[in-house]
C-alpha atoms as a PDB file:
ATOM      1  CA  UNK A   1     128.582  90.704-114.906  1.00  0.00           C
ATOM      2  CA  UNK A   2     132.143  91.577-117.159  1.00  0.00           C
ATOM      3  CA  UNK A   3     133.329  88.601-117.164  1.00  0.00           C
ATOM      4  CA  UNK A   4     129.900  86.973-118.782  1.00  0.00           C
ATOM      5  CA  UNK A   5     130.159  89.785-121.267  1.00  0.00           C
ATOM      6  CA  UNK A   6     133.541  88.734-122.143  1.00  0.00           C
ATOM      7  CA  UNK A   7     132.457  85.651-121.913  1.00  0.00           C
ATOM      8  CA  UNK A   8     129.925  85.767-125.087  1.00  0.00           C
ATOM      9  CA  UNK A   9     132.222  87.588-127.561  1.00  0.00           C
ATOM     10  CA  UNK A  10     135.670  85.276-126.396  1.00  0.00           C
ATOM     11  CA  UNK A  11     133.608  81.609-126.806  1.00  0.00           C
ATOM     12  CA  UNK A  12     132.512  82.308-130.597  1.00  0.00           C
ATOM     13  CA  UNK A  13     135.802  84.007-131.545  1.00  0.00           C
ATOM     14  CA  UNK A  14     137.518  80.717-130.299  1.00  0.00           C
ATOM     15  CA  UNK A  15     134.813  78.323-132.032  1.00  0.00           C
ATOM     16  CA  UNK A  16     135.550  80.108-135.821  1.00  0.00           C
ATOM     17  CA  UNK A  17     139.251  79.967-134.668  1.00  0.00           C
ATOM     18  CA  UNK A  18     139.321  76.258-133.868  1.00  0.00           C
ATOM     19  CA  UNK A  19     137.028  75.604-137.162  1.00  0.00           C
ATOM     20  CA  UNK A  20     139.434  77.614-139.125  1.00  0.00           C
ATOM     21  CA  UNK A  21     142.586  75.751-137.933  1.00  0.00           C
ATOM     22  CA  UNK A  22     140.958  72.376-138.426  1.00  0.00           C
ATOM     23  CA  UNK A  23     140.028  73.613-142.237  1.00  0.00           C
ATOM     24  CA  UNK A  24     143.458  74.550-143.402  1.00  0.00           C
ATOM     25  CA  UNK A  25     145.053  72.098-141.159  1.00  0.00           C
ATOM     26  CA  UNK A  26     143.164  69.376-143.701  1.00  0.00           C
ATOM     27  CA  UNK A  27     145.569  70.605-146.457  1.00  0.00           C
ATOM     28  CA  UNK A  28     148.375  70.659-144.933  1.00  0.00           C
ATOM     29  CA  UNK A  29     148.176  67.120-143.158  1.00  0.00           C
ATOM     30  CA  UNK A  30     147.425  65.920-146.624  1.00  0.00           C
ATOM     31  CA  UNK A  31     149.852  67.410-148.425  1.00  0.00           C
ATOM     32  CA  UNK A  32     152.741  66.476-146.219  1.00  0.00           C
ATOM     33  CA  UNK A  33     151.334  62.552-146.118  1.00  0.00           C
ATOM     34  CA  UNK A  34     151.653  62.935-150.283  1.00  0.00           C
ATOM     35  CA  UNK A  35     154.861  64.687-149.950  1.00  0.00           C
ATOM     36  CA  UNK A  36     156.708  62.211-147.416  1.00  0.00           C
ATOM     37  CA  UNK A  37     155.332  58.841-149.505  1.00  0.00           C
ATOM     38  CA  UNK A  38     156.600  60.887-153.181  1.00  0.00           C
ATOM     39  CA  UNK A  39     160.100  61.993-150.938  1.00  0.00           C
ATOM     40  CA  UNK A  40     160.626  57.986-149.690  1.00  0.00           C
ATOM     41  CA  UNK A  41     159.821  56.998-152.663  1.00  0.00           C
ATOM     42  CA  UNK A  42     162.254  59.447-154.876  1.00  0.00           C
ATOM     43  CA  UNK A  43     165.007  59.191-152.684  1.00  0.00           C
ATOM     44  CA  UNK A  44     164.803  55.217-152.221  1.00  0.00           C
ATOM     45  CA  UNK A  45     165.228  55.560-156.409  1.00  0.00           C
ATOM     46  CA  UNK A  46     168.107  57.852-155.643  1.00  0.00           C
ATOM     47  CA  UNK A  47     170.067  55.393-153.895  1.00  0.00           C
ATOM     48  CA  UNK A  48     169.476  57.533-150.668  1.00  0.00           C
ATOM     49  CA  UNK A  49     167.792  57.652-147.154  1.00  0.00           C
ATOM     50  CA  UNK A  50     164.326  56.780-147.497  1.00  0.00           C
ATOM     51  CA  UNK A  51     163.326  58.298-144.064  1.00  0.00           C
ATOM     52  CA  UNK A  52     165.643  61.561-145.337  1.00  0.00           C
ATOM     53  CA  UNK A  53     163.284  61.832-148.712  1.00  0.00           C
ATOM     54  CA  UNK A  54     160.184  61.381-146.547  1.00  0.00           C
ATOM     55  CA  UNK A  55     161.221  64.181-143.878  1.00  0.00           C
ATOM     56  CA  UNK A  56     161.852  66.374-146.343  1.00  0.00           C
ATOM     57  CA  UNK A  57     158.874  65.532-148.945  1.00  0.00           C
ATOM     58  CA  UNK A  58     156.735  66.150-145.342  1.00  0.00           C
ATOM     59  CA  UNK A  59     158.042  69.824-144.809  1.00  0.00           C
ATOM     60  CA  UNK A  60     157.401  70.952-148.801  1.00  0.00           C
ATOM     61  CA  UNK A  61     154.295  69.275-149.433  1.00  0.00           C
ATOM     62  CA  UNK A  62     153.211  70.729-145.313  1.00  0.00           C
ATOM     63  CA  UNK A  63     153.930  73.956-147.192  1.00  0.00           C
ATOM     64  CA  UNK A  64     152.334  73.461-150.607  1.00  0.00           C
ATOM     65  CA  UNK A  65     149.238  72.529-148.428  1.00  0.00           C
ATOM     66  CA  UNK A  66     149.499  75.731-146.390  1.00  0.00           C
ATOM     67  CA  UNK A  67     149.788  77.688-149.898  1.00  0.00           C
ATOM     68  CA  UNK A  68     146.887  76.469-151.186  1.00  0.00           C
ATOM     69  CA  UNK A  69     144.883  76.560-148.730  1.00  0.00           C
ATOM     70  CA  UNK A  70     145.908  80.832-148.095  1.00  0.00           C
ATOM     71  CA  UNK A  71     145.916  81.045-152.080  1.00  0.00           C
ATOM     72  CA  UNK A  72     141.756  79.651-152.239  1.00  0.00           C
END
């Protein structure tokens, strides 16, 4: 009978988990898409690496999506 106790509190705490993840996760997938195609793009204009520019576009806009989505 514990474990079906356990059982009701641990299977919603994981459902608002998993919704929360995929929620914020929509931000930050979108903002590193923006940020590799604006990092390609800026360094190809630079003269430099494209795939450099996008790696590095991916990791600041991943974190300007993370920051907005804590920050609203």
């Amino acid at each position: 009978m514990e474990t079906r106790s356990v059982t009701r509190i641990a299977v919603p705490v994981a459902a608002l988990a998993l919704l929360a993840s995929t929620l914020s996760g929509c931000a930050v997938l979108a903002g590193s898409a923006i940020g590799a195609g604006a990092g390609a793009a800026v360094a190809a204009g630079t003269g430099n690496s494209p795939a450099k520019g996008a790696l590095v576009g991916a990791g600041v806009g991943a974190a300007g999506g993370a920051i907005y989505t804590i920050a609203h």
